[in-house]
Protein backbone atom coordinates (compact mmCIF):
# COMPACT_ATOMS: atom_id res chain seq x y z
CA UNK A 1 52.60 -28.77 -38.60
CA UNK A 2 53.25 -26.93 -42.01
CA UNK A 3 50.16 -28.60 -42.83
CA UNK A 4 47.79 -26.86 -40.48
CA UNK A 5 49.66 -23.46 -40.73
CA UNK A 6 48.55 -23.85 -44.52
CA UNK A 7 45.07 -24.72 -43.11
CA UNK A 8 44.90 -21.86 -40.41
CA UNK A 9 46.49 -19.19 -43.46
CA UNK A 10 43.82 -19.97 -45.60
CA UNK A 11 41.18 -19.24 -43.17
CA UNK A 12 43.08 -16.14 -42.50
CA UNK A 13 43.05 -15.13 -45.71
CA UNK A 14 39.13 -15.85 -46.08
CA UNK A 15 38.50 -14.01 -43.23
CA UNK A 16 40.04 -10.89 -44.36
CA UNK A 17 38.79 -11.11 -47.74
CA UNK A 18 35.00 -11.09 -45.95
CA UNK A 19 35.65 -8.52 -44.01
CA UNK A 20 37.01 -6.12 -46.93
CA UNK A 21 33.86 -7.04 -48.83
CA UNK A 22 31.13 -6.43 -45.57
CA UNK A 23 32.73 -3.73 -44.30
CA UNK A 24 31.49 -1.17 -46.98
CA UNK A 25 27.77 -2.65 -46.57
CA UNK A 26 28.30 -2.23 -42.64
CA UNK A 27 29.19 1.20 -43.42
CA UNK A 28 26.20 1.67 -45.79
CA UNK A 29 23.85 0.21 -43.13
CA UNK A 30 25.43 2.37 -40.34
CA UNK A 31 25.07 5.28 -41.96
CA UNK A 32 21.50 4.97 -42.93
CA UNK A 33 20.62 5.25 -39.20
CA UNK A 34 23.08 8.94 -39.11
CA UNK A 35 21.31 12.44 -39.40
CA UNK A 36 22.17 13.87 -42.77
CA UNK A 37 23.83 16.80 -40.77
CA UNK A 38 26.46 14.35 -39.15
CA UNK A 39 27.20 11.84 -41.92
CA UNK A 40 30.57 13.48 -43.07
CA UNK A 41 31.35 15.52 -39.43
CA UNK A 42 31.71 12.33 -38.01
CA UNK A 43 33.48 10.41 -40.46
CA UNK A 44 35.17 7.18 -40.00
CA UNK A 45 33.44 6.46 -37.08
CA UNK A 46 32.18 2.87 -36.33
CA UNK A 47 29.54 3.84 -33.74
CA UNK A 48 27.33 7.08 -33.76
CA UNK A 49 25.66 8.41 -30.94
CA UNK A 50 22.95 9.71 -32.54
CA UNK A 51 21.08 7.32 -35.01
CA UNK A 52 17.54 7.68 -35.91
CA UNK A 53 14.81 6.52 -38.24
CA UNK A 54 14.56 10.26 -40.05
CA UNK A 55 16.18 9.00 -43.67
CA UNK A 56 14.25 6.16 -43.56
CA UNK A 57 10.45 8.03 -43.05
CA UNK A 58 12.22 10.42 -45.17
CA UNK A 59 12.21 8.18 -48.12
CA UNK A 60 9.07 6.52 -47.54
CA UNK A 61 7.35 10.42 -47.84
CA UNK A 62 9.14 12.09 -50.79
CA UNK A 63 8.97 9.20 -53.45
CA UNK A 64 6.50 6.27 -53.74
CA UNK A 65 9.05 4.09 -52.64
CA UNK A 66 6.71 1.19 -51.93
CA UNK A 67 5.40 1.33 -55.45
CA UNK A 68 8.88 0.86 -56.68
CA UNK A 69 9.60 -1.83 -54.71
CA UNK A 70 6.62 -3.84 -55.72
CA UNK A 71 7.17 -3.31 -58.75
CA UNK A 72 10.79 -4.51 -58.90
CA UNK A 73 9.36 -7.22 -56.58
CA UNK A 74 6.88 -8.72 -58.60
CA UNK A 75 9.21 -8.15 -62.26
CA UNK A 76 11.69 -10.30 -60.41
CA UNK A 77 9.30 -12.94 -59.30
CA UNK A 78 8.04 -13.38 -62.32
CA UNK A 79 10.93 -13.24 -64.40
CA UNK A 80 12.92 -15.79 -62.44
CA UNK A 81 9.91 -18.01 -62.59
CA UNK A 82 9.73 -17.96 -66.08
CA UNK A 83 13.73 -18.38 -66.60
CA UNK A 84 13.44 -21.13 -64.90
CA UNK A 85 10.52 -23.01 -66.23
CA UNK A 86 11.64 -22.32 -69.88
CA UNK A 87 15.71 -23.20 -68.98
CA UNK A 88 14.42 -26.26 -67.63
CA UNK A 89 12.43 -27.50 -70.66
CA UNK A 90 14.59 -26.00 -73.06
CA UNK A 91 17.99 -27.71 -71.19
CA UNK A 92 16.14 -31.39 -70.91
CA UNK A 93 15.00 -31.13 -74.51
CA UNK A 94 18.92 -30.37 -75.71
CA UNK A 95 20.18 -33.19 -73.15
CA UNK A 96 17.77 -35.82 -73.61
CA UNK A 97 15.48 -35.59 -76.51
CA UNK A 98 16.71 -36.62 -79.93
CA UNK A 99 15.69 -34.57 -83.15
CA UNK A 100 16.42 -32.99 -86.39
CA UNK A 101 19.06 -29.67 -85.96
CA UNK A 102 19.37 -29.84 -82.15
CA UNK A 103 22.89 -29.36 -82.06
CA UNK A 104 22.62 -26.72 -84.73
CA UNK A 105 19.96 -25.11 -82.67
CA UNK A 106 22.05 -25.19 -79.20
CA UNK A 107 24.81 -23.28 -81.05
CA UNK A 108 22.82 -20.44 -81.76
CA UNK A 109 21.82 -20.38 -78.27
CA UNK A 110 25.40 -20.38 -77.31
CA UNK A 111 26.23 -17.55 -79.57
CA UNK A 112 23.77 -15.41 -77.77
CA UNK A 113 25.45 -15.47 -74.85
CA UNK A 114 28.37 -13.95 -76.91
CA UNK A 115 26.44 -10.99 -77.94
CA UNK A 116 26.48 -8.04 -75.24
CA UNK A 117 23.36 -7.36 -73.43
CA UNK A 118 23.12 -3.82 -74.88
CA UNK A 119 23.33 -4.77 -78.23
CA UNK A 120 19.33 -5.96 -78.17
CA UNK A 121 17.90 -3.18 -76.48
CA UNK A 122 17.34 -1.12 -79.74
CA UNK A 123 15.28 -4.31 -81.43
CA UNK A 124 13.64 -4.85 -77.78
CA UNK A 125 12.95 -2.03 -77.69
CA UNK A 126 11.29 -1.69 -81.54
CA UNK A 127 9.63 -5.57 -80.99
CA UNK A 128 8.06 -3.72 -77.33
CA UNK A 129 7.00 -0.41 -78.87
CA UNK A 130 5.30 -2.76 -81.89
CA UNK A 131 3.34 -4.89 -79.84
CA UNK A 132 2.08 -2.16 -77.94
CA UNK A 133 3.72 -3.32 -74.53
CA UNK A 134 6.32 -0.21 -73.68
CA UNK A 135 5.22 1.07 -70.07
CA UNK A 136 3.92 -2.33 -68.85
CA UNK A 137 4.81 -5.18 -66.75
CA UNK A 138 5.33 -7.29 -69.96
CA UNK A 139 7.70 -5.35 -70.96
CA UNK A 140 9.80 -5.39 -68.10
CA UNK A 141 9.47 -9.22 -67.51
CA UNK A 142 8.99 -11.01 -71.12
CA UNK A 143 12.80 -10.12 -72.24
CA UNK A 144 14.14 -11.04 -68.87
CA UNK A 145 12.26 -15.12 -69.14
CA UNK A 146 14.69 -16.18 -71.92
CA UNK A 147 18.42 -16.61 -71.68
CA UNK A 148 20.87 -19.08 -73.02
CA UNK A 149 22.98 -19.22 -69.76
CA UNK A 150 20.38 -20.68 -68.12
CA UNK A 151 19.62 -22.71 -71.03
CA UNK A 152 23.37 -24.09 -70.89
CA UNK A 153 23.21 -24.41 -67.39
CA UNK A 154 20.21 -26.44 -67.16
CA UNK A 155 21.49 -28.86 -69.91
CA UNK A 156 24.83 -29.56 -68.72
CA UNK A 157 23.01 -31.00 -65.06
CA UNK A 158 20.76 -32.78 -67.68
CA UNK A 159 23.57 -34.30 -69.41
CA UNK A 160 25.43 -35.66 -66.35
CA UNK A 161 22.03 -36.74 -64.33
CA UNK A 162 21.56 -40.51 -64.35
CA UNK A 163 18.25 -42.06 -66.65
CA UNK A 164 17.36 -44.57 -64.24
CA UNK A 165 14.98 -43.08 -62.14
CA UNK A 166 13.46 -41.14 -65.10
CA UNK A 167 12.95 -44.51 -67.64
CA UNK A 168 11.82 -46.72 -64.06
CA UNK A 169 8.72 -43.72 -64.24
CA UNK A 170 8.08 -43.84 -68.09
CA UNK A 171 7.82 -47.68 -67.17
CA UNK A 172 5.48 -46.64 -64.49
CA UNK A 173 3.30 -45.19 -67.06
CA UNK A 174 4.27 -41.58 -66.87
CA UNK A 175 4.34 -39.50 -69.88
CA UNK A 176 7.47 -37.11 -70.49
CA UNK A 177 6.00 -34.53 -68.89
CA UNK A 178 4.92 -35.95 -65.87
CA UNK A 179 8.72 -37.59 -65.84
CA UNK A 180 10.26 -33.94 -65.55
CA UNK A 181 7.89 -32.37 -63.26
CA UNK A 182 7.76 -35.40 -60.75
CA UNK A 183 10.88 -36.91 -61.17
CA UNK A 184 13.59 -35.26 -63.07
CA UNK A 185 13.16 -31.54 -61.77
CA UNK A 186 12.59 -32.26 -57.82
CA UNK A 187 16.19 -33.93 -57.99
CA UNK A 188 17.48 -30.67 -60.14
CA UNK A 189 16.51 -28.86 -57.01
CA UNK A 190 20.27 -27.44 -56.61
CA UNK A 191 20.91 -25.82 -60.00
CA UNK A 192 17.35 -24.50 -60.37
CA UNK A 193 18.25 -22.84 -56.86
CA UNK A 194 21.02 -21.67 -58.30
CA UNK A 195 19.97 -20.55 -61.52
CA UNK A 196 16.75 -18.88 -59.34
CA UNK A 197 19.07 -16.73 -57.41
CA UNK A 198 21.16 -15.46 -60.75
CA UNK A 199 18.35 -14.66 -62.13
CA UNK A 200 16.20 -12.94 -59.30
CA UNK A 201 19.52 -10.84 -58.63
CA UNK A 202 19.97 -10.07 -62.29
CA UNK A 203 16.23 -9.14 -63.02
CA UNK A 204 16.19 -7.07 -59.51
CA UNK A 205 19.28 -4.69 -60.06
CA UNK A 206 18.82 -4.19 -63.79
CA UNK A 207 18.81 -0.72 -64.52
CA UNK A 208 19.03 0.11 -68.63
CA UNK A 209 16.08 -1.97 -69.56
CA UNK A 210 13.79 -0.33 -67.19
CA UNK A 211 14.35 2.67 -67.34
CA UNK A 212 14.01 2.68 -71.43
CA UNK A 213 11.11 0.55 -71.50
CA UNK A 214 9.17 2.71 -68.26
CA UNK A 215 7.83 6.70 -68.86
CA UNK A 216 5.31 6.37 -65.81
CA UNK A 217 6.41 6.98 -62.10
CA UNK A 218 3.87 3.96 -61.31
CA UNK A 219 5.95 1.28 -63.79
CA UNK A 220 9.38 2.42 -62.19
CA UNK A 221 11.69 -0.48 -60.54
CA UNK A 222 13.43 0.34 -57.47
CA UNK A 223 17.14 1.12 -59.40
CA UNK A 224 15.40 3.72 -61.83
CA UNK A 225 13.48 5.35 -58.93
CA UNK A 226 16.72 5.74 -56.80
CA UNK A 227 18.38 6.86 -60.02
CA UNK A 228 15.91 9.19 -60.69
CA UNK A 229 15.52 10.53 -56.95
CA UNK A 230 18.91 11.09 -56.54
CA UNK A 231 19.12 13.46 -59.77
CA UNK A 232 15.97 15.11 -58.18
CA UNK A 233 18.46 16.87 -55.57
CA UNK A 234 19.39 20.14 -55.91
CA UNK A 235 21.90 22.48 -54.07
CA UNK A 236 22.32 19.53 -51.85
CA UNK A 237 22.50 15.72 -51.90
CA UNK A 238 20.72 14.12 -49.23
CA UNK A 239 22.94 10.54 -48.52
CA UNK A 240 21.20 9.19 -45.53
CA UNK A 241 18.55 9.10 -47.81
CA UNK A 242 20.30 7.29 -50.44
CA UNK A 243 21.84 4.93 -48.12
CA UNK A 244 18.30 4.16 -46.87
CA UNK A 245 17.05 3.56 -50.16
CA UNK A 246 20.51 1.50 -50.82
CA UNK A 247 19.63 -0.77 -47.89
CA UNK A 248 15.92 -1.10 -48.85
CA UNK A 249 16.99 -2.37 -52.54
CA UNK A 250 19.12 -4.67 -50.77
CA UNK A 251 17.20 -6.65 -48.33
CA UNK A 252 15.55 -8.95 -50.59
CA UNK A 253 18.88 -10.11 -52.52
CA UNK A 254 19.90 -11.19 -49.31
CA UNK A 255 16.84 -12.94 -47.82
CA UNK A 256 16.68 -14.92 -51.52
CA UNK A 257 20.27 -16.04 -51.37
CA UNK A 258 19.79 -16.62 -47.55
CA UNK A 259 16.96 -18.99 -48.36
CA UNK A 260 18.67 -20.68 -51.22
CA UNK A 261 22.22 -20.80 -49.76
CA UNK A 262 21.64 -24.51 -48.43
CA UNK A 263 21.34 -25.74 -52.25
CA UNK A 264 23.40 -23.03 -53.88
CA UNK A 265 26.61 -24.41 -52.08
CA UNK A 266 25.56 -28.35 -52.63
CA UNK A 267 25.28 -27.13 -56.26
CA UNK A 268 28.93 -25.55 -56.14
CA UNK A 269 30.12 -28.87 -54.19
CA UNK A 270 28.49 -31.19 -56.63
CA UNK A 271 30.28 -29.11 -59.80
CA UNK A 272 33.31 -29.08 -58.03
CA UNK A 273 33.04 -33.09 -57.08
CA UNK A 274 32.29 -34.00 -60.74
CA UNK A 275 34.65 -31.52 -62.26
């Protein structure tokens, strides 16, 4: 009995803690559909009355907001992509391959991830400027491919996966190469997932490195161009507009995690399992 009122608590307590953390983005989503005239007359109501489409055709006409989010669309396509290609290699190399300074060379990477993000932009920004790439997609996507979390991540899964199936393939007559890419990386399917979703999420609501990097309104990512439309108002601020744009920028967090949820959680199972 005290067993299943421990059970039925901690569902309780689950429950409330997902409500307290949707209700704000029910109240974002709600409000998008309200007239900018009746989002604070009415407020603290669940239900309006009156909901329209206005803030959304709103958006659409006073900034290119279609431009922005292709452009934050494609920068975080790319970028996760490469983060997870170059993770992959880099983490099988420092788990499996033996040679000269690896361990010395996996500390460094470690001790990036001690050094705050904002501490590079000044040299990114220099390398950029030097190599002629400031207002480009490059620059928005090259800085974003490398990272030694996913570097770390990648190689602890490499450390703990089993060499059977990999050496039964290099008996087979595959290469190295073909090894990882047909064998060793299809099973990884989980913590690239994972990794995938950090990383799209990361690239898609980064804001600093954008908006330093951009000076055209045809480079800008979604979180500058909101930024940057939102200081465009004047004697008043227009929030159903905002909200729209707020629930624009969020759809496709949600449809990537929604797609990757099924390996994300066998990922957080299989860490909690071995741990």
């Amino acid at each position: 009995m005290v067993r299943k009122f421990r059970v039925y608590l901690g569902y309780l307590i689950l429950v409330l803690i997902a409500v307290s953390m949707l209700y704000p983005f029910f109240v974002m989503v709600n409000l998008s559909f309200v007239p900018n005239s009746q989002i604070f007359s009415q407020s603290g109501h669940l239900i309006y009355n009156s909901l329209t489409l206005d803030n959304y055709k709103s958006v659409f006409t006073q900034i290119p907001l279609t431009r922005y989010f292709m452009n934050s669309l494609i920068v975080a396509v790319i970028t996760t992509v490469g983060q997870v290609l170059f993770a992959s290699l880099a983490g099988y190399a420092f788990a499996r391959l033996q040679f000269k300074g690896r361990d010395v060379l996996f500390l460094i990477v470690l001790i990036t991830m001690l050094v705050p993000p904002q501490v590079n932009i000044i040299p990114l920004f220099f390398i950029m400027r030097e190599l002629h790439l400031i207002d480009s997609y490059s620059a928005l996507i090259l800085p974003g491919m490398f990272g030694g979390f996913g570097i770390f991540m990648m190689r602890q899964y490499f450390l703990n996966y089993s060499k059977d199936l990999e050496e039964a393939a290099i008996i087979d007559g595959c290469n190295i190469f073909q090894s990882f890419f047909k064998v060793v990386l299809p099973l990884a399917l989980p913590v690239v997932v994972t990794l995938a979703i950090f990383t799209f999420v990361s690239s898609w609501n980064s804001f600093m490195w954008p908006l330093i990097v951009t000076n055209s309104e045809s480079m800008r990512t979604l979180p500058v161009g909101l930024a940057i439309f939102k200081g465009s108002f004047r004697e008043i601020t227009l929030w159903g507009d905002l909200l729209a744009c707020s629930v624009i920028c969020t759809i496709p967090v949600i449809g990537v995690f929604l797609l990757g949820k099924k390996y994300f959680i066998n990922d957080i199972m299989q860490g909690s399992v071995k741990g």
